[in-house]
PDB file of N, CA and C in Angstrom:
ATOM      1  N   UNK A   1     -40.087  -9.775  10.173  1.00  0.00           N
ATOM      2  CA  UNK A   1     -41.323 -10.365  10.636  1.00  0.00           C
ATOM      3  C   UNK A   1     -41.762  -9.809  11.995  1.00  0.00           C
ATOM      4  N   UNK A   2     -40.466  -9.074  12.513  1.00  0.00           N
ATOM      5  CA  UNK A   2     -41.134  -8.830  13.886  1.00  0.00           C
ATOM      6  C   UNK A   2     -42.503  -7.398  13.660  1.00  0.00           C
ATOM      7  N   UNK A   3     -42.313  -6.631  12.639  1.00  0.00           N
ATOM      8  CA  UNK A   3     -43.145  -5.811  12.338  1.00  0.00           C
ATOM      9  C   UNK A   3     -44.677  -6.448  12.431  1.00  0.00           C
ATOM     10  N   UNK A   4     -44.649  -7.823  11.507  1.00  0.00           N
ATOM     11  CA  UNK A   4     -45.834  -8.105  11.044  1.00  0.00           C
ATOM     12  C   UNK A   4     -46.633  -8.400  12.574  1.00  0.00           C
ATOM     13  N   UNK A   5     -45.444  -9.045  13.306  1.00  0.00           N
ATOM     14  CA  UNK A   5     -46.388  -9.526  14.848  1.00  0.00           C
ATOM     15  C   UNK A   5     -46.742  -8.507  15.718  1.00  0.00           C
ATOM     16  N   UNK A   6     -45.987  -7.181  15.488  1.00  0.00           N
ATOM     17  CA  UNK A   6     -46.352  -6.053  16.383  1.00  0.00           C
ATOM     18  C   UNK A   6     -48.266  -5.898  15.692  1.00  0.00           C
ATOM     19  N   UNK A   7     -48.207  -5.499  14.355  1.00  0.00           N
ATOM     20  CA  UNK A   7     -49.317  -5.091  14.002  1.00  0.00           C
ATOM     21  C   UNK A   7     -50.320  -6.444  14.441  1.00  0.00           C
ATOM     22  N   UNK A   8     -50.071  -7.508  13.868  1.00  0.00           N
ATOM     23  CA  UNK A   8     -50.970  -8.280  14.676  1.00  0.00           C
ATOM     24  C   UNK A   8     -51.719  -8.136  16.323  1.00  0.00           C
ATOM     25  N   UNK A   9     -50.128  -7.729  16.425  1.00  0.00           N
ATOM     26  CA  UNK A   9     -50.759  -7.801  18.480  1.00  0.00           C
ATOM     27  C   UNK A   9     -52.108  -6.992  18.581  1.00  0.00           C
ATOM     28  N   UNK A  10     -51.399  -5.649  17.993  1.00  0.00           N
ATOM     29  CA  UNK A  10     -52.177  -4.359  17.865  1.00  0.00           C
ATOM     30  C   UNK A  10     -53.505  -4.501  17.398  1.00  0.00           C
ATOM     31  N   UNK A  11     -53.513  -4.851  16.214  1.00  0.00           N
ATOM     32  CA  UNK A  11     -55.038  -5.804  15.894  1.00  0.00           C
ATOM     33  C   UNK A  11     -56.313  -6.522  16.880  1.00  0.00           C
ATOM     34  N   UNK A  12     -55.063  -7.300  17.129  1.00  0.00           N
ATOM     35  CA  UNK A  12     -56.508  -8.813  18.104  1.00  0.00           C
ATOM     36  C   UNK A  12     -56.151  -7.850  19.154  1.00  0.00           C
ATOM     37  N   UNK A  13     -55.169  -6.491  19.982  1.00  0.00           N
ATOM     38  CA  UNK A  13     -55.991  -6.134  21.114  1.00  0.00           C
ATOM     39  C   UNK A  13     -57.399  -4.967  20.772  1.00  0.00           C
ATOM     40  N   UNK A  14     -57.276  -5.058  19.329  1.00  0.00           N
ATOM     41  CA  UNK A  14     -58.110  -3.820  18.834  1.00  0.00           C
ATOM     42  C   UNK A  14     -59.777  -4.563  18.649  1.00  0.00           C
ATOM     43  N   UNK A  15     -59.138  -5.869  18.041  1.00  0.00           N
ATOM     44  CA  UNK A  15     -60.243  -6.435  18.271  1.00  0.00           C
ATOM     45  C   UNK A  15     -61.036  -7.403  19.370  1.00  0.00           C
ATOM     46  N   UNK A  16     -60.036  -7.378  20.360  1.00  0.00           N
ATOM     47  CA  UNK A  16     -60.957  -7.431  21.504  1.00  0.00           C
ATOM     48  C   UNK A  16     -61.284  -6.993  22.489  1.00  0.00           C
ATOM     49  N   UNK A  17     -61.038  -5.253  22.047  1.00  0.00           N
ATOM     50  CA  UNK A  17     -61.716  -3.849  23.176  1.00  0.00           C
ATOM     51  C   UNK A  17     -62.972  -3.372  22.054  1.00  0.00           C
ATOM     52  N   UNK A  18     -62.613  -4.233  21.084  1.00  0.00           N
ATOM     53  CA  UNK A  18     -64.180  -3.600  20.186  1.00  0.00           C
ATOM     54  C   UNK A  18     -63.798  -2.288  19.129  1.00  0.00           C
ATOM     55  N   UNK A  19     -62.283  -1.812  19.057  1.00  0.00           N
ATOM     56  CA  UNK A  19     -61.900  -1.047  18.290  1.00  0.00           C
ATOM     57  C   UNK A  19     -61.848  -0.986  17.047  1.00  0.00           C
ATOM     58  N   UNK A  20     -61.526  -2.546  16.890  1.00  0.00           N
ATOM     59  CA  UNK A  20     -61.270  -2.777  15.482  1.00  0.00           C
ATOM     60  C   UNK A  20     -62.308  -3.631  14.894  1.00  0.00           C
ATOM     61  N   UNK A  21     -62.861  -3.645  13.814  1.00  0.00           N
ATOM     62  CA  UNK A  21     -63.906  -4.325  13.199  1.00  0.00           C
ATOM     63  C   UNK A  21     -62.926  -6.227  13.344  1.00  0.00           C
ATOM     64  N   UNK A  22     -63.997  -7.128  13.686  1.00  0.00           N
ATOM     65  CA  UNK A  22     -63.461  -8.752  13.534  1.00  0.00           C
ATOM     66  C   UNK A  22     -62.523  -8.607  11.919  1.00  0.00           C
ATOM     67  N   UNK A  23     -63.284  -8.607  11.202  1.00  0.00           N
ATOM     68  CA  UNK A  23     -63.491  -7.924   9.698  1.00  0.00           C
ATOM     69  C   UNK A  23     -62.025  -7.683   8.861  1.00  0.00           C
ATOM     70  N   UNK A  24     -61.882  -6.899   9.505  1.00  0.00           N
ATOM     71  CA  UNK A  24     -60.433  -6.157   9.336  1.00  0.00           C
ATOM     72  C   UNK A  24     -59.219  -6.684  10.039  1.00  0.00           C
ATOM     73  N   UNK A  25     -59.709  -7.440  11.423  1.00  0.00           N
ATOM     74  CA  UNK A  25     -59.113  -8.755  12.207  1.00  0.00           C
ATOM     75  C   UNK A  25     -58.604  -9.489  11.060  1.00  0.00           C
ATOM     76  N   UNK A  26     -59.371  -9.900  10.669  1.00  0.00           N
ATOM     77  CA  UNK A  26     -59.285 -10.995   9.325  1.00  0.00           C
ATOM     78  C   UNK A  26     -58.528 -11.484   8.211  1.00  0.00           C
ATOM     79  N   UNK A  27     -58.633  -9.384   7.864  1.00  0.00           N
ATOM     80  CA  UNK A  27     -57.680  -9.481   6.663  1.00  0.00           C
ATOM     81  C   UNK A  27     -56.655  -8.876   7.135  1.00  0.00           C
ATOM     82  N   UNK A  28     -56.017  -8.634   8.044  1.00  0.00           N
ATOM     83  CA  UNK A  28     -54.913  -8.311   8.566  1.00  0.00           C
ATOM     84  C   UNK A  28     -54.285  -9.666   8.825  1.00  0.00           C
ATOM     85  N   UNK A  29     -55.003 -10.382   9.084  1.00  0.00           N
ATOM     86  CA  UNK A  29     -54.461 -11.733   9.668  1.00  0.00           C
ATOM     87  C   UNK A  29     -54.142 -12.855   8.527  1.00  0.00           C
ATOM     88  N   UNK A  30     -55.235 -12.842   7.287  1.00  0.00           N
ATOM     89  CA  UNK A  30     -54.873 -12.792   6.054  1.00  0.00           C
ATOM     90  C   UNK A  30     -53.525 -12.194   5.533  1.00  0.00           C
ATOM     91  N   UNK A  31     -53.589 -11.473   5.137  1.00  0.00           N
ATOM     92  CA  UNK A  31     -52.433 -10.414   4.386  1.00  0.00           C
ATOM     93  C   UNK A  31     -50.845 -11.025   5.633  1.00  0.00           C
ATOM     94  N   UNK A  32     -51.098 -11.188   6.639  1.00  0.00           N
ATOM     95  CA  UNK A  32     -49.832 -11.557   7.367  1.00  0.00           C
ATOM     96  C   UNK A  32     -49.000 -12.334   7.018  1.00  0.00           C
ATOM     97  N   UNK A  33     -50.512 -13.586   7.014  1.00  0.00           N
ATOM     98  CA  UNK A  33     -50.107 -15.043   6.632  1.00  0.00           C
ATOM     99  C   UNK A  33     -49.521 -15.258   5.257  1.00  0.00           C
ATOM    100  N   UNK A  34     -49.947 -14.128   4.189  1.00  0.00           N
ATOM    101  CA  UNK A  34     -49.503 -13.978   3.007  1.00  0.00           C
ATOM    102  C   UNK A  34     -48.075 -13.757   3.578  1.00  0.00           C
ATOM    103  N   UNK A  35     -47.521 -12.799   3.745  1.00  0.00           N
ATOM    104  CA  UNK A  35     -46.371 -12.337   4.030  1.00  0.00           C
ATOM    105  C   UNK A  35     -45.696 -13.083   4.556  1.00  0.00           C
ATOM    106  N   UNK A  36     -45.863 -14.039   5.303  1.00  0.00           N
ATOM    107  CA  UNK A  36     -44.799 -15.161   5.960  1.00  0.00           C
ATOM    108  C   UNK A  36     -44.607 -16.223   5.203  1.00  0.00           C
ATOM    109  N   UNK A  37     -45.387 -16.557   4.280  1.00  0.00           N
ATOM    110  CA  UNK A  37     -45.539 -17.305   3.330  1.00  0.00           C
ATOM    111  C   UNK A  37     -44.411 -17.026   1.973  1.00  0.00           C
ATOM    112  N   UNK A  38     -44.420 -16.030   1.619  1.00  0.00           N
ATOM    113  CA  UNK A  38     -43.658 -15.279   0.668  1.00  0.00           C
ATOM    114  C   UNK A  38     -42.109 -15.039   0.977  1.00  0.00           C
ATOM    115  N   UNK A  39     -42.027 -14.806   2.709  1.00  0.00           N
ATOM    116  CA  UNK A  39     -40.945 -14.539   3.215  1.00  0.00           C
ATOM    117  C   UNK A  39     -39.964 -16.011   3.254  1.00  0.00           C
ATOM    118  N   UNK A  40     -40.712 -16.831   3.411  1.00  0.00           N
ATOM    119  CA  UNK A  40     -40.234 -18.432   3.651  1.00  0.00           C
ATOM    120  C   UNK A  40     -40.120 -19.193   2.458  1.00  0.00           C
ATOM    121  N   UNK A  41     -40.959 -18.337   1.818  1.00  0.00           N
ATOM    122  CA  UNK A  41     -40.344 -19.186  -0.033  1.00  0.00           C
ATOM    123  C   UNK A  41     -39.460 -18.391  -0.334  1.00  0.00           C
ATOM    124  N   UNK A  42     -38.856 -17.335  -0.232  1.00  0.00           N
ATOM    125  CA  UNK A  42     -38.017 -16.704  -0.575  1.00  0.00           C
ATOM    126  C   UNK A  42     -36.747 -17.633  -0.005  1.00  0.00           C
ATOM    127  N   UNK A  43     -36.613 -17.606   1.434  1.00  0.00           N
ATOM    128  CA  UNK A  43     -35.378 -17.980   2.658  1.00  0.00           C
ATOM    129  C   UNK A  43     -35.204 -19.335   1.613  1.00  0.00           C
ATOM    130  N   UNK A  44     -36.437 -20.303   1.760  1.00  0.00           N
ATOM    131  CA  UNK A  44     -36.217 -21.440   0.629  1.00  0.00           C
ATOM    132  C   UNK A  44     -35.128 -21.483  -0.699  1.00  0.00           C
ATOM    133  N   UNK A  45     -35.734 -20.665  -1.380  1.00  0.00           N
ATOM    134  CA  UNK A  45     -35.143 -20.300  -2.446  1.00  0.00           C
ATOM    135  C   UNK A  45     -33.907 -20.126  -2.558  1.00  0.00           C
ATOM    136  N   UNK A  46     -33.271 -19.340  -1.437  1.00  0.00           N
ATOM    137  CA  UNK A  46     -32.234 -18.818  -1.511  1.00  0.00           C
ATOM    138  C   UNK A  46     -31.365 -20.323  -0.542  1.00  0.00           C
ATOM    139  N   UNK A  47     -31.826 -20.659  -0.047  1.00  0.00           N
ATOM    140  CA  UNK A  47     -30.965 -22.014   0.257  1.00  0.00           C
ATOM    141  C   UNK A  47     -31.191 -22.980  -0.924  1.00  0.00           C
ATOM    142  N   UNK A  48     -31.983 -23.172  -1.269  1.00  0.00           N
ATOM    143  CA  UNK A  48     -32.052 -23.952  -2.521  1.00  0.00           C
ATOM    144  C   UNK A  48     -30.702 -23.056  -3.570  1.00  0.00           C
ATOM    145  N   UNK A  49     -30.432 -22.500  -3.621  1.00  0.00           N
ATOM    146  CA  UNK A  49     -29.610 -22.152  -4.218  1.00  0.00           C
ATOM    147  C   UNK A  49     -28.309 -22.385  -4.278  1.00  0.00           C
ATOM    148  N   UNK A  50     -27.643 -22.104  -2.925  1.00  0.00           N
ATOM    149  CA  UNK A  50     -26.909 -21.490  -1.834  1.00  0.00           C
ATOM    150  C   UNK A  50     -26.350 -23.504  -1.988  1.00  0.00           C
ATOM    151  N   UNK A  51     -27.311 -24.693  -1.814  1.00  0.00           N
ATOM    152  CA  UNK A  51     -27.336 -25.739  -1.642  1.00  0.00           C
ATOM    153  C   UNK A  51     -26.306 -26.390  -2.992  1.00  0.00           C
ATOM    154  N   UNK A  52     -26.939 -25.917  -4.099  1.00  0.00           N
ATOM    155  CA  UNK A  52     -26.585 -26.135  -5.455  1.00  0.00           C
ATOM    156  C   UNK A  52     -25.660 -25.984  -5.954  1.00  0.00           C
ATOM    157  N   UNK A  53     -25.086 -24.342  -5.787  1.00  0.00           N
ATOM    158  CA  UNK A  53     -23.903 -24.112  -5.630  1.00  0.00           C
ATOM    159  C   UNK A  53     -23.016 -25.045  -4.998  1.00  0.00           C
ATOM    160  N   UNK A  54     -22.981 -25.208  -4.321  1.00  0.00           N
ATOM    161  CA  UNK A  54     -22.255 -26.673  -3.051  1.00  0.00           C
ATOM    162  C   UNK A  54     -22.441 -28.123  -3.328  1.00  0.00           C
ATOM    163  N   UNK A  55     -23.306 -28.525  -4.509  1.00  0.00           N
ATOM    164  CA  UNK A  55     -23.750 -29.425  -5.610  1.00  0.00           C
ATOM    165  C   UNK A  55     -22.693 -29.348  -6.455  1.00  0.00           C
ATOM    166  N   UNK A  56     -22.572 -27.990  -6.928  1.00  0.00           N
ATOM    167  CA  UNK A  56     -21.665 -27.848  -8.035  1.00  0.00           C
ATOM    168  C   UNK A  56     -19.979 -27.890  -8.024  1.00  0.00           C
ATOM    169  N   UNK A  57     -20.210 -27.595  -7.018  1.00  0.00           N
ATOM    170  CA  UNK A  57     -18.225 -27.393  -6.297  1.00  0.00           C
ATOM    171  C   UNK A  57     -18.268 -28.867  -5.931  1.00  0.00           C
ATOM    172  N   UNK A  58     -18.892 -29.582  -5.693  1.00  0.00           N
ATOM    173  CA  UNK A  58     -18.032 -31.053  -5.019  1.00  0.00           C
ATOM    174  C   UNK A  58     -18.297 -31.967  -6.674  1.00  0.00           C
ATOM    175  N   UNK A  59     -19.111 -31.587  -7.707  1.00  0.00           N
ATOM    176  CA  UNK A  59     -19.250 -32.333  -9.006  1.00  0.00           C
ATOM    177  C   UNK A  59     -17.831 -32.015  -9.184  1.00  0.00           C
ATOM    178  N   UNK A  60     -17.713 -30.872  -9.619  1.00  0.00           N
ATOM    179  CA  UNK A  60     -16.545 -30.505 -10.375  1.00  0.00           C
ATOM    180  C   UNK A  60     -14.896 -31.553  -9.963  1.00  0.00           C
ATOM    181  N   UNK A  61     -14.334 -31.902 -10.839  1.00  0.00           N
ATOM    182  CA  UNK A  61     -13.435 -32.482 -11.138  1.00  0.00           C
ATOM    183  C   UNK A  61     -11.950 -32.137 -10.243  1.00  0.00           C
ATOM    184  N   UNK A  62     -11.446 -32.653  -9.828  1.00  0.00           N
ATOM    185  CA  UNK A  62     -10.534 -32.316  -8.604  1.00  0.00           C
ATOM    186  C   UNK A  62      -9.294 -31.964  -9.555  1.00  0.00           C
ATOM    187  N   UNK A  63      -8.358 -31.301  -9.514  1.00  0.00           N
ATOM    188  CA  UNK A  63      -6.823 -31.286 -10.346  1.00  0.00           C
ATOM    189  C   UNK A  63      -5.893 -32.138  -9.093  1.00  0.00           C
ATOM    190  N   UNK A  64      -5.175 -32.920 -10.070  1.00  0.00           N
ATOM    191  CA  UNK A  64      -4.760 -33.834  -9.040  1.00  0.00           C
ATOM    192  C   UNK A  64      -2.939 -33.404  -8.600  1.00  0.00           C
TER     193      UNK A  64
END
């Protein structure tokens, strides 16, 4: 993620020396928010998992 915030920076300073179209501000800032979004259902996922597993080991039946 640290990629996505470099290009961001790079962006809003692009778009506020007038370099970069608002426009393109936008969907950069769009497309980011996608990406962090995707990145965090993933991390989710994988603890949801990770969780279950650890669901499954304390069900299971002890040998005594």
């Amino acid at each position: 993620m640290e990629e996505v915030q470099s290009y961001l920076g790079i962006t809003l300073r692009g778009v506020l020396t007038g370099k970069v179209e608002p426009g393109v501000g936008t969907a950069i800032a769009n497309i980011a928010r996608a990406m962090t979004t995707v990145a965090g259902a993933a991390t989710l996922e994988g603890q949801l998992a990770e969780l279950a597993q650890h669901v499954a080991e304390l069900s299971r039946p002890r040998s005594a």
